[in-house]
Protein backbone atom coordinates (compact mmCIF):
# COMPACT_ATOMS: atom_id res chain seq x y z
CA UNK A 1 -8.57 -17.05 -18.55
CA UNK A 2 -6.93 -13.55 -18.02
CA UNK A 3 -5.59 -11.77 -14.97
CA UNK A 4 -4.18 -9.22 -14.35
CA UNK A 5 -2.49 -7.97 -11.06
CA UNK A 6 -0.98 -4.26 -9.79
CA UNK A 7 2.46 -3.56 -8.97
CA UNK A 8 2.72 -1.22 -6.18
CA UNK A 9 4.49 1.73 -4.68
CA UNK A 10 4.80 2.23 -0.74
CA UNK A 11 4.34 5.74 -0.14
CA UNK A 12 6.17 5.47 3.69
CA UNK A 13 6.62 2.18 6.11
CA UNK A 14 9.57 0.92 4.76
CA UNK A 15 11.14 -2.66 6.53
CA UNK A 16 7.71 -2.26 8.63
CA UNK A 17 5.88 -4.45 7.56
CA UNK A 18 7.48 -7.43 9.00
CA UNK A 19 7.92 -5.86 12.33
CA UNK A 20 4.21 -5.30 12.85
CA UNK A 21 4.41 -2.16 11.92
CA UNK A 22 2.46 0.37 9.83
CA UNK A 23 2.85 0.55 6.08
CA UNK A 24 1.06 3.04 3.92
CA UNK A 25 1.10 1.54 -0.24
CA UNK A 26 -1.37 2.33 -3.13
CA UNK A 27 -1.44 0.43 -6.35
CA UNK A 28 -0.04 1.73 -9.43
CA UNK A 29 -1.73 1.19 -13.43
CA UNK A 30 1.63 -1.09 -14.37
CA UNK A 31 0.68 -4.90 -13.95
CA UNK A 32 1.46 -8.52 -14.53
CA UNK A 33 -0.94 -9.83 -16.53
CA UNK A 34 -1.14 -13.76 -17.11
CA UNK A 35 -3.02 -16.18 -19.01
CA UNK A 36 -3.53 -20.03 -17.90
CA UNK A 37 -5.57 -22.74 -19.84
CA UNK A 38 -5.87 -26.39 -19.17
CA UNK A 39 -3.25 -28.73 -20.39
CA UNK A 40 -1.48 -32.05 -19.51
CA UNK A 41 2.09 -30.52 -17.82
CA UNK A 42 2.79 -27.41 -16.44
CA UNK A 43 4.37 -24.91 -18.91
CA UNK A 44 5.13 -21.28 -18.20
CA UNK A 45 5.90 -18.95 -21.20
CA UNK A 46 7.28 -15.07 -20.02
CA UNK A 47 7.07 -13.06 -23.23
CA UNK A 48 9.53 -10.67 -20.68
CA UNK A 49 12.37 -13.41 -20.99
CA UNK A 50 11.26 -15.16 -23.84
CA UNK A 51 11.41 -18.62 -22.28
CA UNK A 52 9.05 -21.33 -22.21
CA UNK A 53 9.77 -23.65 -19.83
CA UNK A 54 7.88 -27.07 -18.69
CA UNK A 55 8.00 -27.78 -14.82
CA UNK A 56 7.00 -30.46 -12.50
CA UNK A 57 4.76 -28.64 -9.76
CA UNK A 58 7.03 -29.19 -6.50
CA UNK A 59 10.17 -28.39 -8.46
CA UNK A 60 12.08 -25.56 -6.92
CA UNK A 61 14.24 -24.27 -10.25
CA UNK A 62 15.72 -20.60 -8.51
CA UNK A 63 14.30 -18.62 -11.24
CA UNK A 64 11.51 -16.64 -12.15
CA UNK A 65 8.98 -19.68 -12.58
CA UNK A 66 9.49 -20.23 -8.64
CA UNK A 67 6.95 -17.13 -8.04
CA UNK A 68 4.19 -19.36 -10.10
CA UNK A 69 5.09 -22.75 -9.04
CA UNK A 70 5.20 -21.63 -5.39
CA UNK A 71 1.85 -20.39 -5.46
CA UNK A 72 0.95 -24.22 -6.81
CA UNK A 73 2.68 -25.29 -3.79
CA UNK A 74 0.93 -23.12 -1.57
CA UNK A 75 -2.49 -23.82 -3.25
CA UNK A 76 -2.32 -27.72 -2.55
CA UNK A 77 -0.55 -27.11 1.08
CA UNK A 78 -3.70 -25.17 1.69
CA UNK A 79 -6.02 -27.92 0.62
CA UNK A 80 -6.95 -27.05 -3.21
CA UNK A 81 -6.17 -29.31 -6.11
CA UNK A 82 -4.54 -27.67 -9.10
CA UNK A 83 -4.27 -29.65 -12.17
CA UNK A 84 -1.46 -29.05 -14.98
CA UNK A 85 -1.91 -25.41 -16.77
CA UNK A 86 -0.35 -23.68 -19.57
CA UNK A 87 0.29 -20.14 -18.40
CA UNK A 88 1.97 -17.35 -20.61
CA UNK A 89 3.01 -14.06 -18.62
CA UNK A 90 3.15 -10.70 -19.72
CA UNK A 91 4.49 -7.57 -17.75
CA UNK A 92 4.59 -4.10 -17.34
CA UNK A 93 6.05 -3.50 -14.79
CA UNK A 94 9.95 -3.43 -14.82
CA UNK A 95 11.62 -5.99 -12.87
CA UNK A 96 14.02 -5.14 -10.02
CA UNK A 97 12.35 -1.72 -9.51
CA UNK A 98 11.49 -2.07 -6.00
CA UNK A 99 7.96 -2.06 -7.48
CA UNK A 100 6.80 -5.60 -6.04
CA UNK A 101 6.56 -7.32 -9.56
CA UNK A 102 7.09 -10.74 -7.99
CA UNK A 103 4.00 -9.84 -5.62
CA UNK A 104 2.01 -9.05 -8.62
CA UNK A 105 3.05 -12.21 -10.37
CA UNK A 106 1.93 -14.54 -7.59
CA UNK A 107 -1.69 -12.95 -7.04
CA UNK A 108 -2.36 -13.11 -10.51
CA UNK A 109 -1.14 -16.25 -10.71
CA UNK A 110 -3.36 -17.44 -7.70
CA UNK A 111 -6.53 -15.95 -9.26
CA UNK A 112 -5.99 -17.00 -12.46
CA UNK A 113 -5.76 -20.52 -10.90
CA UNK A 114 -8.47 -20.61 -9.10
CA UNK A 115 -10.83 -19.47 -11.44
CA UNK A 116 -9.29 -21.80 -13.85
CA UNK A 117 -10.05 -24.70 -11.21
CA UNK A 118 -13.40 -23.45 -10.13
CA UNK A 119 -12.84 -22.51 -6.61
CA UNK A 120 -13.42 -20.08 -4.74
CA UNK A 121 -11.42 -17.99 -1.85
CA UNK A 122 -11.41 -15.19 0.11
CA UNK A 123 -9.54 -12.57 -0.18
CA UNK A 124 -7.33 -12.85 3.30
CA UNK A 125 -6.70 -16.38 1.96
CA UNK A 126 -5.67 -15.22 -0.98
CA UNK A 127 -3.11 -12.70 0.29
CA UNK A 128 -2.28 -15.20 3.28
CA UNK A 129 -1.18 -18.51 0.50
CA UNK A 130 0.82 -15.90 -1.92
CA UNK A 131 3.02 -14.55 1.08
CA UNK A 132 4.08 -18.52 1.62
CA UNK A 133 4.96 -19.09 -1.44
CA UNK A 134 7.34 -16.17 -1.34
CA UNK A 135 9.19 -17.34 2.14
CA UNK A 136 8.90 -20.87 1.85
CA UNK A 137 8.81 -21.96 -1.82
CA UNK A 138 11.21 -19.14 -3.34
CA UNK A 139 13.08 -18.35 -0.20
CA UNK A 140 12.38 -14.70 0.38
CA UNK A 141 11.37 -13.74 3.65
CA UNK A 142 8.96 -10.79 2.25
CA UNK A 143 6.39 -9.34 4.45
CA UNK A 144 2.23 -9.20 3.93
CA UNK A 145 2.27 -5.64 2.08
CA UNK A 146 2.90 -6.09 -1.59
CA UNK A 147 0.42 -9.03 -2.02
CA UNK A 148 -2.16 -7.25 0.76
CA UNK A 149 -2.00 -4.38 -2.04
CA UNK A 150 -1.96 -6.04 -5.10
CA UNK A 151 -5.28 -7.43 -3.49
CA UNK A 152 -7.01 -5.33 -1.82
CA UNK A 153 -5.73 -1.41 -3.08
CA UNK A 154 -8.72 0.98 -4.25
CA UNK A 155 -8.04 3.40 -6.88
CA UNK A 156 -7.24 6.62 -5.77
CA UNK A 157 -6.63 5.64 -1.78
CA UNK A 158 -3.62 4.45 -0.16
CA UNK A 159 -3.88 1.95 2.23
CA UNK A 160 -3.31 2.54 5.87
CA UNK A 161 -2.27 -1.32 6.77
CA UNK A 162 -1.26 -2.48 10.66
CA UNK A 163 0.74 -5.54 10.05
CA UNK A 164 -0.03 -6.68 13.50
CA UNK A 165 -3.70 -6.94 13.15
CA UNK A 166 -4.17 -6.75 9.54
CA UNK A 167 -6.68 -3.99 9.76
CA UNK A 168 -6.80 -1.51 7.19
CA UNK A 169 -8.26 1.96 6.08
CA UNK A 170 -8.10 3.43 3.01
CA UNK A 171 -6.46 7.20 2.84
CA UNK A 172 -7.84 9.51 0.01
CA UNK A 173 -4.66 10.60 -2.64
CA UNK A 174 -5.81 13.92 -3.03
CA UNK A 175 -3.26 15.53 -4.65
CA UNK A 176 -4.45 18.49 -6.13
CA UNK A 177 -1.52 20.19 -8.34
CA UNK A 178 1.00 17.18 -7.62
CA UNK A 179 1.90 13.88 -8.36
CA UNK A 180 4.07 10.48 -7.39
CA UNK A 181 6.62 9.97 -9.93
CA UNK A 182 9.39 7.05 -9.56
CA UNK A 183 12.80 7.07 -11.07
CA UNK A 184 14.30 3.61 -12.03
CA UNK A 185 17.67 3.61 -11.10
CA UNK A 186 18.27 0.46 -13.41
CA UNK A 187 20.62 -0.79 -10.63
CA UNK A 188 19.64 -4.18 -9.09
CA UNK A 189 23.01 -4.76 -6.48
CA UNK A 190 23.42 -8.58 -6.11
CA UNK A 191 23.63 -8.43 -2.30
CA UNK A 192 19.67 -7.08 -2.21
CA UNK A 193 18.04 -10.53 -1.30
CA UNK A 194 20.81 -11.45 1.34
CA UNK A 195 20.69 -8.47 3.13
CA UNK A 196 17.12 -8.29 3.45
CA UNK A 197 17.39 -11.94 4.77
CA UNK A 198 19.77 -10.20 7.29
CA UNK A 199 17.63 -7.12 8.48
CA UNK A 200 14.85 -9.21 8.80
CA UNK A 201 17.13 -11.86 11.29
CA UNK A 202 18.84 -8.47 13.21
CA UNK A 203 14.92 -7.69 14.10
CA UNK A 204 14.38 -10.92 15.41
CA UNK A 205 18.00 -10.88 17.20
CA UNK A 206 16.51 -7.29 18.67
CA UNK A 207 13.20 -8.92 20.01
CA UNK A 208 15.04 -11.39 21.59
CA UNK A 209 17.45 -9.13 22.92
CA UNK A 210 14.64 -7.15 25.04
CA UNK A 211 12.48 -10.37 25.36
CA UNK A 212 9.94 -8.65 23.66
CA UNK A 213 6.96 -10.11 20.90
CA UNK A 214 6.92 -7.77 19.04
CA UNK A 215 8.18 -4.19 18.13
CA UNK A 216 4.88 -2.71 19.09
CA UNK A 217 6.17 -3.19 22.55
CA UNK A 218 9.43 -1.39 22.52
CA UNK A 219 10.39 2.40 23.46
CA UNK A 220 13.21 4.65 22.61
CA UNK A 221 14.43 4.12 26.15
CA UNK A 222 15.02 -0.05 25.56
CA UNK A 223 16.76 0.20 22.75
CA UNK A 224 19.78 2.10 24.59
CA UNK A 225 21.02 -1.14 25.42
CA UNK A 226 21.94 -2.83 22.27
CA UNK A 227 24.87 -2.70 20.17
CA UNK A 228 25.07 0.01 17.53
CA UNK A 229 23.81 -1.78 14.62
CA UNK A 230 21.08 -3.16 16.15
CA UNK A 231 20.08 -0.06 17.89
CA UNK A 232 20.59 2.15 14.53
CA UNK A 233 18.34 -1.33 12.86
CA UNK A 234 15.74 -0.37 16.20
CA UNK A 235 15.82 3.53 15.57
CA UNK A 236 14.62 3.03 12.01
CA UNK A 237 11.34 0.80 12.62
CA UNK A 238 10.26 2.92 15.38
CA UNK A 239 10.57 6.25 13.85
CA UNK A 240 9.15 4.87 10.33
CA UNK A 241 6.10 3.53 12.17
CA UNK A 242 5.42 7.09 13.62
CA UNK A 243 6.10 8.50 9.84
CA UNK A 244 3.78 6.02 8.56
CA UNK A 245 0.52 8.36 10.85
CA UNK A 246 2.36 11.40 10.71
CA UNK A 247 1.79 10.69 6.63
CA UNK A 248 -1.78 9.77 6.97
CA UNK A 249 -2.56 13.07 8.60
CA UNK A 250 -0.39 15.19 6.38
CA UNK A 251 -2.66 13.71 3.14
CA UNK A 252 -5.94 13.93 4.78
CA UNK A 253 -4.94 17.61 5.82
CA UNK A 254 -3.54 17.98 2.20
CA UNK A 255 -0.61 19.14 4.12
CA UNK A 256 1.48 17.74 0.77
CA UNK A 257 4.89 19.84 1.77
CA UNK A 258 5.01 18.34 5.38
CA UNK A 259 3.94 15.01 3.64
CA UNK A 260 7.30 15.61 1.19
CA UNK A 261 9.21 16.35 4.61
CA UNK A 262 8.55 12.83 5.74
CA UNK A 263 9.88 11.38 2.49
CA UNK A 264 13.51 12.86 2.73
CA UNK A 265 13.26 11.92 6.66
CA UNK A 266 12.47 8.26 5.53
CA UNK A 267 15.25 8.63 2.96
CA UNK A 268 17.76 9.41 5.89
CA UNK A 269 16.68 7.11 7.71
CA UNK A 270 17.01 4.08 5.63
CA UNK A 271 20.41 4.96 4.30
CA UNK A 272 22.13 5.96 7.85
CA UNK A 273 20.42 4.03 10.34
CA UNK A 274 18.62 0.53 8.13
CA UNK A 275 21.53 1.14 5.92
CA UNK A 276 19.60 -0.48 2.35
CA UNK A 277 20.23 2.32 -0.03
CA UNK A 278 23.51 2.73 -2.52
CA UNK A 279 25.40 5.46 -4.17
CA UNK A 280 23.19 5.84 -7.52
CA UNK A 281 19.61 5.60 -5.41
CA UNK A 282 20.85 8.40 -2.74
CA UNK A 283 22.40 10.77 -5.77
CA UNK A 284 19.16 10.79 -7.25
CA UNK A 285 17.62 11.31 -4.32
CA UNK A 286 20.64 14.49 -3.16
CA UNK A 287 19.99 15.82 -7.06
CA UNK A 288 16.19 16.47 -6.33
CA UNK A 289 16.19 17.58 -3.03
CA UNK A 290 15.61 21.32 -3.39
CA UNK A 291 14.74 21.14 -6.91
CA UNK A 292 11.90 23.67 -7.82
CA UNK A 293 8.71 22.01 -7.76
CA UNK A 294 10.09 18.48 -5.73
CA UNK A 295 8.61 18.54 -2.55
CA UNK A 296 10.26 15.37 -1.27
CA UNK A 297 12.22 11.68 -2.35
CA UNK A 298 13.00 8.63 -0.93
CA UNK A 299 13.93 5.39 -1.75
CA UNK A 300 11.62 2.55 -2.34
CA UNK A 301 11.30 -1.12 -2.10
CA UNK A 302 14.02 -3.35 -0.40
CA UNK A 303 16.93 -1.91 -1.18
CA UNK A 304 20.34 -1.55 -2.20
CA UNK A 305 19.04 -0.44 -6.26
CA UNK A 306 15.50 0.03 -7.25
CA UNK A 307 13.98 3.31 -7.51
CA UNK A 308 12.38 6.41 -6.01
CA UNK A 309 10.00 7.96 -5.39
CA UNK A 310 9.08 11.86 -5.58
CA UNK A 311 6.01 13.60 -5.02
CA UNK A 312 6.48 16.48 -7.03
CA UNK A 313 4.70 19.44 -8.55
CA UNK A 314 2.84 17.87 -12.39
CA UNK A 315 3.94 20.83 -13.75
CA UNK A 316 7.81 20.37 -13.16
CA UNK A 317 10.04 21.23 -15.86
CA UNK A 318 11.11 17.88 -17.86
CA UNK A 319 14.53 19.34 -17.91
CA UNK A 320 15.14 18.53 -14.09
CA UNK A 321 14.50 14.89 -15.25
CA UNK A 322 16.95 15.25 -18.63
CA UNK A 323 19.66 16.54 -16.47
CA UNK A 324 18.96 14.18 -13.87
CA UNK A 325 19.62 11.60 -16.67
CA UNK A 326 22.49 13.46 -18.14
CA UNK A 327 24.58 13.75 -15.03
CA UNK A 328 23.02 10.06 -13.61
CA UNK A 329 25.14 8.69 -17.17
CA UNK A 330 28.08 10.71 -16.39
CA UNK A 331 28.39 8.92 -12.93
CA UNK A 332 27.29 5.52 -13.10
CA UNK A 333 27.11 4.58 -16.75
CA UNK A 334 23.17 3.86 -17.13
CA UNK A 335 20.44 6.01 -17.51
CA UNK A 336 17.22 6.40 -15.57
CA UNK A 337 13.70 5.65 -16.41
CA UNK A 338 10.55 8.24 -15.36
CA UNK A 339 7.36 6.30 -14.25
CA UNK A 340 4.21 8.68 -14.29
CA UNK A 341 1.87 6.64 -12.19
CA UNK A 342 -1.47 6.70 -11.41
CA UNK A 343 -3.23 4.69 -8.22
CA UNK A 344 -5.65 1.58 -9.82
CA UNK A 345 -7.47 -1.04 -8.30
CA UNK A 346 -6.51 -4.33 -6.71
CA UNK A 347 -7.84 -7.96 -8.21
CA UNK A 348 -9.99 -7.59 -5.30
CA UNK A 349 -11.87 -4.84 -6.82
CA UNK A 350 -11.17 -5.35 -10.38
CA UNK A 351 -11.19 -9.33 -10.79
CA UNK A 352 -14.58 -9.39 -9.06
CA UNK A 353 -13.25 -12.00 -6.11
CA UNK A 354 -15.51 -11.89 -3.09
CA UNK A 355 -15.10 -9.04 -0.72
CA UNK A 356 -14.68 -9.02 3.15
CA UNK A 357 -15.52 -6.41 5.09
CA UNK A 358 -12.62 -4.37 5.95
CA UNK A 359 -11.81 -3.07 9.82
CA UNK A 360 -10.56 0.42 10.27
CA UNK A 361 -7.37 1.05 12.56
């Protein structure tokens, strides 16, 4: 039993997504592919690290087998036996790219369970069991985006997700002369998963600060009161939320040098007021900005490492790129890597899981 499951890039919406904000991701042709078959234990081969490893099904290890087990977790929390599986995982999609790998690795690791077992599940379900294995099994307290899109994203659309309600539309990617293309910084910093953990407890510290539910309910004017950081934390989610539909028009007006403006906004706004990006993401980002044939950058993913993102011209000159590399070495001692992506499909469209209709925004 194969399956195979989309890594994904967020085109705008950035630390929205669990602030019921607006996020607006497409699926990119890089996956994690697995392969499970029945057996006696649990074993879990990654041809990535070269490590087979046998686990009991509750056992909570801090590694990379935490993504699969969790889902196992989640599975039987949610009321579906699993029995022991032999799974081997192959990627590619490079790890610590902000490109939601571990996302990737759970959904096809729920699908290819469930077929494996015979049941069935709806999609919601689906996207609902992987986002608790990620916050309560491994510990990271993602939002719904990355598995929502590694489920449902349609080839050649972005998805126009409101975390609140979890309605959806998809946005045509038409393009014309241009493309996305992300830069691997190669630059993971170790302080990533805590200091998401932290934004993610200053919003709640903010919500209780106004006594509001949610940040759907807050204004420019309320968030005068708080302290800096938490106001600078405030400034970001509302002004990416109002990128987020300020995006969605400039693509469906094909409007793709406004739509590069609100990249290098974004940009700004995560490294002054969020304050997630580092010194090698926001020189690569400074390097292309003005660049013949870049229309816009910004970083992607959590934070603090990762890569970016650029929506450039396709027929840019692969010297910007060298150079890029050239000077990139100079500076930080590593050189980048250049992802030409392309949108693809979701499991929900190319695993053939059943559909639910989907509610527009």
């Amino acid at each position: 039993m194969r399956v195979k499951a989309p890594g994904r890039v967020n085109i705008i919406g950035e630390h929205t997504d669990y602030n019921d904000g607006f996020v607006l991701p497409f699926a990119i042709d890089r996956y994690v592919e697995v392969e499970v078959r029945a057996s006696k234990d649990f074993s879990l081969t990654s041809k990535l690290f070269g490590q087979t490893i046998k686990v009991e099904k509750n056992e909570k290890r801090g590694d990379w087998t935490d993504y699969v087990m969790g889902v196992v977790w989640a599975l039987e929390e949610a009321g579906y036996k699993v029995e022991p599986f032999e799974m081997t995982i192959d990627s590619t999609l490079p790890t610590g790219a902000g490109l939601s790998s571990s996302a990737a690795l759970e959904v096809a690791s729920a699908v290819a369970i469930m077929k494996l077992m015979n049941h069935s599940i709806d999609p919601r379900e689906l996207v609902q069991i992987c986002v608790r294995a990620e916050r309560e099994f491994v510990g990271v307290r993602c939002g719904i985006m990355d598995q929502f899109t590694a489920v449902f994203a349609k080839k050649d659309h972005a998805i126009l997700l409101d975390t609140m309600t979890m309605n959806y539309e998809y946005v045509p990617l038409n393009l014309n002369n241009c493309e996305f293309v992300l830069i691997d910084s190669n630059v993971k910093h170790e302080l990533s998963s805590s200091e998401y953990n932290r934004r993610r407890m200053e919003c709640e510290t903010i919500l209780k600060k106004l006594n509001k539910r949610s940040f759907r309910e807050i204004s420019e004017k309320d968030i005068s009161v708080l302290e800096p950081t938490l106001r600078k934390r405030a400034k970001h989610v509302l002004g990416e939320n109002q990128r987020v539909l300020k995006m969605v028009e400039a693509l469906r007006k094909n409007n793709l040098f406004l739509a590069g403006c609100f990249l290098y906004e974004s940009h700004a706004s995560l490294r002054d007021l969020y304050e997630v990006s580092c010194d090698e993401i926001d020189f690569i980002v400074g390097f292309l900005k003005g660049r013949t044939g870049v229309l816009g950058a910004r970083i992607v993913g959590g934070g603090f490492g990762g890569s970016v993102l650029a929506l450039v011209r396709k027929n840019i000159s692969q010297l910007n790129f060298e150079e890029l590399d050239r000077e990139y070495r100079k500076l930080y001692g590593r050189s980048i890597r250049v992802l030409h992506v392309n949108s693809d499909d979701g499991v929900l469209f190319s695993q053939l899981i059943s559909p639910v209709s989907s509610s527009g925004i």
